[in-house]
Protein backbone atom coordinates (compact mmCIF):
# COMPACT_ATOMS: atom_id res chain seq x y z
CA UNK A 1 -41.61 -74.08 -22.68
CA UNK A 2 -44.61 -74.86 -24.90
CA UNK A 3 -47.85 -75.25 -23.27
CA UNK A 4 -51.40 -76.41 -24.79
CA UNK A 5 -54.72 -76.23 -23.54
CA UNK A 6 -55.89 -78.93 -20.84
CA UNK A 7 -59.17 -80.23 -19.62
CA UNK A 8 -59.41 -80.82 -16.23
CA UNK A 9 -61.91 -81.98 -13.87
CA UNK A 10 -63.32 -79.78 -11.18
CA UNK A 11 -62.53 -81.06 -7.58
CA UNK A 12 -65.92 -79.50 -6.47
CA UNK A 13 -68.77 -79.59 -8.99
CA UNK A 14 -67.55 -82.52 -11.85
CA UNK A 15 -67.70 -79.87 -14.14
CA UNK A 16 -64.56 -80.01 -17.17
CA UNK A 17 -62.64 -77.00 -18.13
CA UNK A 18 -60.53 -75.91 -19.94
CA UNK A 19 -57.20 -74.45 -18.66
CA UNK A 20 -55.49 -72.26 -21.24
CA UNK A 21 -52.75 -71.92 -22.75
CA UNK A 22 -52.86 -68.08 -20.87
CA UNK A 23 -53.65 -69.01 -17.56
CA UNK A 24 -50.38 -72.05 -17.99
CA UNK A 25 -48.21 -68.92 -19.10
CA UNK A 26 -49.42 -66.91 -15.67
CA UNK A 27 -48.84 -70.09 -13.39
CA UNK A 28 -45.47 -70.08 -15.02
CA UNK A 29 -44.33 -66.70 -14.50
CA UNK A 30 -45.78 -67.24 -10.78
CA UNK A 31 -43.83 -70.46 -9.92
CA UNK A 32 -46.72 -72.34 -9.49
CA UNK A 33 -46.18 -75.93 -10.49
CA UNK A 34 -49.59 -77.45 -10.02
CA UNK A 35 -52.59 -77.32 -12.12
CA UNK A 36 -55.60 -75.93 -10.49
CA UNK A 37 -58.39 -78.20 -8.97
CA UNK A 38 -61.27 -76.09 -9.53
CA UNK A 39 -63.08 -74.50 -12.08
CA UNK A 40 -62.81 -70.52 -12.25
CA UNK A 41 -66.30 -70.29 -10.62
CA UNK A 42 -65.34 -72.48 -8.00
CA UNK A 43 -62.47 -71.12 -7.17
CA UNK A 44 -63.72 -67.37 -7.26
CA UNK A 45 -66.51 -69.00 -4.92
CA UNK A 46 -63.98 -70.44 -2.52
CA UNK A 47 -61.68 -67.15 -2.01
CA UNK A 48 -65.01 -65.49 -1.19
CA UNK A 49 -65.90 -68.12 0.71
CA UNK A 50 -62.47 -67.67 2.76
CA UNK A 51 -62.49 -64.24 2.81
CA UNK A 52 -65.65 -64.17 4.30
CA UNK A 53 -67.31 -63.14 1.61
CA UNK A 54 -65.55 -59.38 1.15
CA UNK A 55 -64.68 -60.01 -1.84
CA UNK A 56 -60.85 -58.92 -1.87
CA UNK A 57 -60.90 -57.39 1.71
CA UNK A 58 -58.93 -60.64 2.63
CA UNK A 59 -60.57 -61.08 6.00
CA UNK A 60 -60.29 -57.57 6.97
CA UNK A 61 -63.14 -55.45 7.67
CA UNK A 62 -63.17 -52.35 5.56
CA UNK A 63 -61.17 -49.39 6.21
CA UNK A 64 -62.32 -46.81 7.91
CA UNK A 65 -62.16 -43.22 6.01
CA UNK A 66 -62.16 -40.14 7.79
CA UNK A 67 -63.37 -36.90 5.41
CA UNK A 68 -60.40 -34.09 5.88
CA UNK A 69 -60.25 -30.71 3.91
CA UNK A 70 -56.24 -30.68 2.60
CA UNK A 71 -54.00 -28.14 3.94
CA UNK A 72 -52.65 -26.98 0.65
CA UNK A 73 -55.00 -26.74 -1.88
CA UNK A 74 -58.07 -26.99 0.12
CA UNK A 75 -59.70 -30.04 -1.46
CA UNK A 76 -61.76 -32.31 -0.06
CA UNK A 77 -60.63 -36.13 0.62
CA UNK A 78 -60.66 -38.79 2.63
CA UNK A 79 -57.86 -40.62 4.59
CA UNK A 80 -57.12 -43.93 6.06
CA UNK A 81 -56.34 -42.44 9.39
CA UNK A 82 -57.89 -40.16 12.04
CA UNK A 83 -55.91 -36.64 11.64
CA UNK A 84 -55.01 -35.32 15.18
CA UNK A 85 -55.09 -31.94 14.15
CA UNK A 86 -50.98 -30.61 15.47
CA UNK A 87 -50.38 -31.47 11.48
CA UNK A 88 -51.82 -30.50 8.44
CA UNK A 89 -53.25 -33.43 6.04
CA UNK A 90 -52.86 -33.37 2.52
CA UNK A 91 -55.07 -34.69 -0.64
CA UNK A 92 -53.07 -38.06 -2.63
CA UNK A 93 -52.35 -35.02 -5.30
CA UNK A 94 -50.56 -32.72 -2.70
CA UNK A 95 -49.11 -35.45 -1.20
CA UNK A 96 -47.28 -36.69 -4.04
CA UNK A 97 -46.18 -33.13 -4.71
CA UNK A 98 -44.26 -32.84 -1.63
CA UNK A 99 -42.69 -36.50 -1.36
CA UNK A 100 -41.12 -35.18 -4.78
């Protein structure tokens, strides 16, 4: 499929631009059949806007990190969850070590 670049409207501020030949390609390759409405500041005002302004956090408030020395090599890291302490916890390089 050949594409060429478009001018288009924004939905929210008047604005025109321009939606590339690139960004046709990636809606594409995604399946996405319909042009976009808004401009790319627009739109990267709106998803922060929806995600309540965390900026990629979707929604979510950020994770909690707990600091943990790792029971191999001794490092310290931080993990995702609250170790219990009946099992040792392990840096991402240790980790991936072991799972291999």
């Amino acid at each position: 499929m050949s594409f060429t670049e478009k001018s288009i409207v924004c939905a929210d501020c008047g604005k025109t631009f321009a939606f590339t030949v690139e960004e046709q390609e990636f809606y594409a390759s995604k399946s996405l059949t319909n042009d976009p409405k808004r401009c790319p500041t627009c739109r990267q005002a709106r998803k922060a806007e929806r995600n309540g302004g965390s900026g990629g956090n979707y929604g979510r408030s950020p994770r909690q990190m707990y600091p943990v020395t790792c029971g191999q090599c001794g490092a310290q890291t931080q993990v995702p969850f609250q170790p219990r302490g009946d099992k040792p916890v392990y840096c991402r390089d240790c980790y991936t070590k072991s799972r291999q």
